[in-house]
N, C-alpha and C. Protein backbone atom coordinates (compact mmCIF):
# COMPACT_ATOMS: atom_id res chain seq x y z
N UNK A 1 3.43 -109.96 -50.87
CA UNK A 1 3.08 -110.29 -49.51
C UNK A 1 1.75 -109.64 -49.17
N UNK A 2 1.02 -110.24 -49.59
CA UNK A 2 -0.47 -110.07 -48.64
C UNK A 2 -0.73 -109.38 -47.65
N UNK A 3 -0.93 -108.24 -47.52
CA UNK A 3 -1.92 -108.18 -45.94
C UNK A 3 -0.76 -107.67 -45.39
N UNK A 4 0.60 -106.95 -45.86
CA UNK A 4 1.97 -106.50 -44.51
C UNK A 4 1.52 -104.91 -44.69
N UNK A 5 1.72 -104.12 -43.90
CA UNK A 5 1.64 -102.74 -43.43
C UNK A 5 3.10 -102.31 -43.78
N UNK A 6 3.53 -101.57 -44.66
CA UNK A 6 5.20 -100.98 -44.75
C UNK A 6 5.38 -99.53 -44.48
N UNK A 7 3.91 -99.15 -44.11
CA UNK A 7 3.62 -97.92 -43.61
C UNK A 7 5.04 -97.60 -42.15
N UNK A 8 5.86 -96.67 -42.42
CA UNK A 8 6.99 -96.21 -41.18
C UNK A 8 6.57 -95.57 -40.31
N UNK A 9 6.20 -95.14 -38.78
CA UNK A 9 6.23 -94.56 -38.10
C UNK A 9 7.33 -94.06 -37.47
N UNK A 10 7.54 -92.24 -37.94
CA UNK A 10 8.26 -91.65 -37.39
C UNK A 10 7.95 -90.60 -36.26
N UNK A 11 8.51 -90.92 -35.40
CA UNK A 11 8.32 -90.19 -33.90
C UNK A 11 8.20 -88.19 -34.23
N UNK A 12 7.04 -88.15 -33.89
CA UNK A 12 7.44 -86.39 -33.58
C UNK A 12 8.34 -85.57 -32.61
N UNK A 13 9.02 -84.76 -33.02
CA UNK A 13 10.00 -84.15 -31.66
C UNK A 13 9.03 -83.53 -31.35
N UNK A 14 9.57 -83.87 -30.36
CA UNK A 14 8.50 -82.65 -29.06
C UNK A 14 9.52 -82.14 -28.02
N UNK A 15 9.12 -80.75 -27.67
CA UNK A 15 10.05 -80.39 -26.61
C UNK A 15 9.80 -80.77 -25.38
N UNK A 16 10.99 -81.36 -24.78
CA UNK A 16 10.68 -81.52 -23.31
C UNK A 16 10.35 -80.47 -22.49
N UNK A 17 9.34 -81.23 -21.69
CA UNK A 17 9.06 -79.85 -20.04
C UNK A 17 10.64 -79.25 -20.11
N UNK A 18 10.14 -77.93 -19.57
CA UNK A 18 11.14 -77.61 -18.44
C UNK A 18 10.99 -78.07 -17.17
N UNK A 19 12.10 -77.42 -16.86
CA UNK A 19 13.04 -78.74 -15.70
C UNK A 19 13.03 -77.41 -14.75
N UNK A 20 12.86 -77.74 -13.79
CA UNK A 20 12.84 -76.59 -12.41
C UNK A 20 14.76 -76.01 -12.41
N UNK A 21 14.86 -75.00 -11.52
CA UNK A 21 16.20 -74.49 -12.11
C UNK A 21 16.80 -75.28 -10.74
N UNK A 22 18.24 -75.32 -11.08
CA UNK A 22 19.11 -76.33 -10.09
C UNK A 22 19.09 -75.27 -9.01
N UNK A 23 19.60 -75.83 -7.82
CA UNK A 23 20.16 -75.66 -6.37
C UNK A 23 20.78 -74.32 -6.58
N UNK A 24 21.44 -74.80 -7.15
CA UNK A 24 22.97 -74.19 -6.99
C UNK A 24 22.99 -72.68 -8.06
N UNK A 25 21.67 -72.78 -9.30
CA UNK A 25 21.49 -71.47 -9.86
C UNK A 25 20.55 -70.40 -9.23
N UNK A 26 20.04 -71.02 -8.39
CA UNK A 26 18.86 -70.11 -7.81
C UNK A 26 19.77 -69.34 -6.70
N UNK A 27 20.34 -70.31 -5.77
CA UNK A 27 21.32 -69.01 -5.47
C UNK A 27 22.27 -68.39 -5.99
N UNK A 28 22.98 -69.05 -6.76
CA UNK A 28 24.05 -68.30 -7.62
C UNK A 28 23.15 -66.49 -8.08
N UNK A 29 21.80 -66.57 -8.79
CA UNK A 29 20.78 -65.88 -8.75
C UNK A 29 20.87 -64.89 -7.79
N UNK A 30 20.50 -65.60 -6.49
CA UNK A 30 20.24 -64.51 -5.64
C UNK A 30 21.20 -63.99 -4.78
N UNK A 31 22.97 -64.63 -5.02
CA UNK A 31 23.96 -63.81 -4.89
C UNK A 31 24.18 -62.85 -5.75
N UNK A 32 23.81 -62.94 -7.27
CA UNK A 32 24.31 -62.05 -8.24
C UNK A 32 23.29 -60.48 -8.03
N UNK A 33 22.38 -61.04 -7.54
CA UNK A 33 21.85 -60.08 -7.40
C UNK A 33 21.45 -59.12 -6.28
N UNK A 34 22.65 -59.28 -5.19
CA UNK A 34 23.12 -58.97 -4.25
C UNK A 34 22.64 -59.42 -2.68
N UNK A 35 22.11 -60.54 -1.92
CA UNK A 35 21.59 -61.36 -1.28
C UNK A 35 22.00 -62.53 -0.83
N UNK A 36 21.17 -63.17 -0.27
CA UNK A 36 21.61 -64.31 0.22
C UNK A 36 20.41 -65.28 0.71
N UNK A 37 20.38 -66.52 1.05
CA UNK A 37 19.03 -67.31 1.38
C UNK A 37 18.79 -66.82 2.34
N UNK A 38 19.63 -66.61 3.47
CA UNK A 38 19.29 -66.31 4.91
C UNK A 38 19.22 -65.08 4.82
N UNK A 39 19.71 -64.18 4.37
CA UNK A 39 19.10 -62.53 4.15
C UNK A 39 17.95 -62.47 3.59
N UNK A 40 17.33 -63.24 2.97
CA UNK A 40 15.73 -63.02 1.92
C UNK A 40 14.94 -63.61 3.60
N UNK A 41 15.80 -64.79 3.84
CA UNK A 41 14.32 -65.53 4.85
C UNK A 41 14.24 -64.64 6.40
N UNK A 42 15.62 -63.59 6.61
CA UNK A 42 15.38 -62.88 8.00
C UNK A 42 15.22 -61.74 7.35
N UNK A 43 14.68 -61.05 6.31
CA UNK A 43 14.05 -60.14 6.08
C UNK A 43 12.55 -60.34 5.59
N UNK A 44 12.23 -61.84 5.64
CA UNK A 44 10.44 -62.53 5.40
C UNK A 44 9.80 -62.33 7.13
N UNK A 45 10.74 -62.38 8.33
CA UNK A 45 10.66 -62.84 9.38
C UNK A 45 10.63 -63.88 9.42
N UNK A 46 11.44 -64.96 8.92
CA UNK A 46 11.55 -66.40 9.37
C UNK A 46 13.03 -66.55 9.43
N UNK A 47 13.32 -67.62 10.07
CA UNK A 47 14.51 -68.26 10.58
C UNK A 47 15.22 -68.10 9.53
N UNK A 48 16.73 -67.76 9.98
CA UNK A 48 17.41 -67.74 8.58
C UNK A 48 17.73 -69.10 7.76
N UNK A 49 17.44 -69.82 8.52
CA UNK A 49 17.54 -71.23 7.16
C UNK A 49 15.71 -71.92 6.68
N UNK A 50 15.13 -71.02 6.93
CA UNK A 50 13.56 -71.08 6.44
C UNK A 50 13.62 -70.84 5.24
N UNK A 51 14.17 -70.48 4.23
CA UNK A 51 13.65 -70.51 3.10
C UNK A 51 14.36 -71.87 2.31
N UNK A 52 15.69 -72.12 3.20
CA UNK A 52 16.20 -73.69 2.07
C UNK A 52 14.81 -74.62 2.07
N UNK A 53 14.05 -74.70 2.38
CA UNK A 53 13.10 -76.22 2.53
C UNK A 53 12.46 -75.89 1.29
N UNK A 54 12.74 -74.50 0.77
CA UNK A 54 12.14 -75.10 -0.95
C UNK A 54 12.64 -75.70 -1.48
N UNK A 55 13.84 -75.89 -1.47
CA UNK A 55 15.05 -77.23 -1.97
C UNK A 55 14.26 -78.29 -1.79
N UNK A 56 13.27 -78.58 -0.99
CA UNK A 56 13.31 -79.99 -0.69
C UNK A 56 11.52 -80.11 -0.64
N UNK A 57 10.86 -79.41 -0.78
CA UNK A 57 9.21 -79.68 -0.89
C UNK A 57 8.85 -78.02 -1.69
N UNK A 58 7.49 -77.91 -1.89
CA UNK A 58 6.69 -77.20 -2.33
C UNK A 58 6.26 -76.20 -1.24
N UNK A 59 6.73 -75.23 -1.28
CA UNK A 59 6.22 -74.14 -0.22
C UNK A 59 5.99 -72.75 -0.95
N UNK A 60 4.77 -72.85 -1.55
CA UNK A 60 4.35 -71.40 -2.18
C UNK A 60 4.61 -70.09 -1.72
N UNK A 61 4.62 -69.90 -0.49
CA UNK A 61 5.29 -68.69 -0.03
C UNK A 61 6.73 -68.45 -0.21
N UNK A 62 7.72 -69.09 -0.12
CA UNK A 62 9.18 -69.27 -0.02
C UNK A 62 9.10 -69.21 -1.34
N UNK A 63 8.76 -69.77 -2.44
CA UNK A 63 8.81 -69.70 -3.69
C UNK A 63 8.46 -68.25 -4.15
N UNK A 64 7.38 -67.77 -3.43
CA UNK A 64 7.16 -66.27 -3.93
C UNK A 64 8.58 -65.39 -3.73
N UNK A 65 8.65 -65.51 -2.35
CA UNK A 65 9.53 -64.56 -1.47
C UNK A 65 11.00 -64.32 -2.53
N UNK A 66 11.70 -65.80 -2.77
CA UNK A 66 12.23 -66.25 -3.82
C UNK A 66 12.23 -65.34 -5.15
N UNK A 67 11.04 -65.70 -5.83
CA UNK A 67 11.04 -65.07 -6.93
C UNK A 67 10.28 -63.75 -7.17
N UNK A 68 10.10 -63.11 -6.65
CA UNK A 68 9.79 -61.76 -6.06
C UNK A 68 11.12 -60.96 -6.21
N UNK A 69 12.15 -61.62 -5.55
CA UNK A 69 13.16 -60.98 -5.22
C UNK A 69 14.18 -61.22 -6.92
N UNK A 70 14.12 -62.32 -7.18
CA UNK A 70 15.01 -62.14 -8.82
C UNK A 70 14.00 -61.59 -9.92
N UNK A 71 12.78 -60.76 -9.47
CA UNK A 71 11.84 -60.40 -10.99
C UNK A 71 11.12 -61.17 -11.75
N UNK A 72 11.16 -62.74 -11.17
CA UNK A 72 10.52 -63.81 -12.08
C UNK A 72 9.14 -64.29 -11.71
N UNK A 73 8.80 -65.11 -11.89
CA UNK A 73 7.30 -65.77 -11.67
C UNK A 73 7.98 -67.29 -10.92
N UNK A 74 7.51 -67.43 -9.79
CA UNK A 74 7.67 -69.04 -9.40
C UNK A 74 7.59 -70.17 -10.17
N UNK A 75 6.36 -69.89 -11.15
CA UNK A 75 6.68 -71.05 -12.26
C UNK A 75 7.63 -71.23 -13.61
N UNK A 76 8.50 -70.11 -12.99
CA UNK A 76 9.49 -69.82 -13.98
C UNK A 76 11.00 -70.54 -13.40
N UNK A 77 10.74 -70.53 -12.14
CA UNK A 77 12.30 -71.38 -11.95
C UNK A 77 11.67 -72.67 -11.33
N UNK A 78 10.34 -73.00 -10.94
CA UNK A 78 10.14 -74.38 -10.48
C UNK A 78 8.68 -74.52 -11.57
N UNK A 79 9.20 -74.56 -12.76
CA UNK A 79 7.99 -75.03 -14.12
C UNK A 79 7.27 -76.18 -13.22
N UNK A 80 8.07 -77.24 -12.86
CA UNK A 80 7.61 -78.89 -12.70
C UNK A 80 6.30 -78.69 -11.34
N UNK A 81 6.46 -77.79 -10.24
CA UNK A 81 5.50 -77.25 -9.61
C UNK A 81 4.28 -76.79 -9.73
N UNK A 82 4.06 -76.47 -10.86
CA UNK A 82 2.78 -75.55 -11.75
C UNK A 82 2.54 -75.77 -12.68
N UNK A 83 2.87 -77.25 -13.12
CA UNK A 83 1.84 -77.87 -14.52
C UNK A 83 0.37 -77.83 -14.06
C-alpha cells in the first residue's frame, strides 16, 4: 500500500491541574484546627458570614485571611485561582 502512514500515536500522560480544595475540606480544615468561618471573619473585622463569598468568587483577601490561618499559601487550596 503506497503512500499509508502506520506510524501509532500514543497520547502522553500528563498530570492534571490541581483542582481547588472542596467546600466542605477547607472548613473541615479550619475546624480541625480549632476555628470556625465566622470566628476567622469577626476576628478580620468583617461580618461573620464575610468570609463564605470565597465559596463563590475570587476575593484575595479572604483567601489570605483563610490561608494564613491553616499555614498554607492561597494557591495551595485554590491552585485554579493562580495559574
Amino acid at each position: 500500500m503506497a503512500g499509508t502512514d502506520n506510524k501509532v500515536t500514543v497520547p502522553v500522560a500528563t498530570t492534571p491541574p490541581p483542582c481547588n480544595w472542596h467546600r466542605a475540606d477547607i472548613l473541615c480544615a479550619i475546624r480541625k484546627a480549632g476555628s470556625s468561618l465566622s470566628a476567622l471573619s469577626r476576628e478580620a473585622g468583617l461580618s461573620s458570614s464575610s468570609l463564605s463569598n470565597v465559596f463563590y468568587r475570587p476575593w484575595p483577601r479572604a483567601e489570605r485571611i483563610i490561608a494564613e490561618f491553616l499555614k498554607k499559601e492561597p494557591s495551595e487550596i485554590w491552585p485554579e485561582r493562580y495559574r
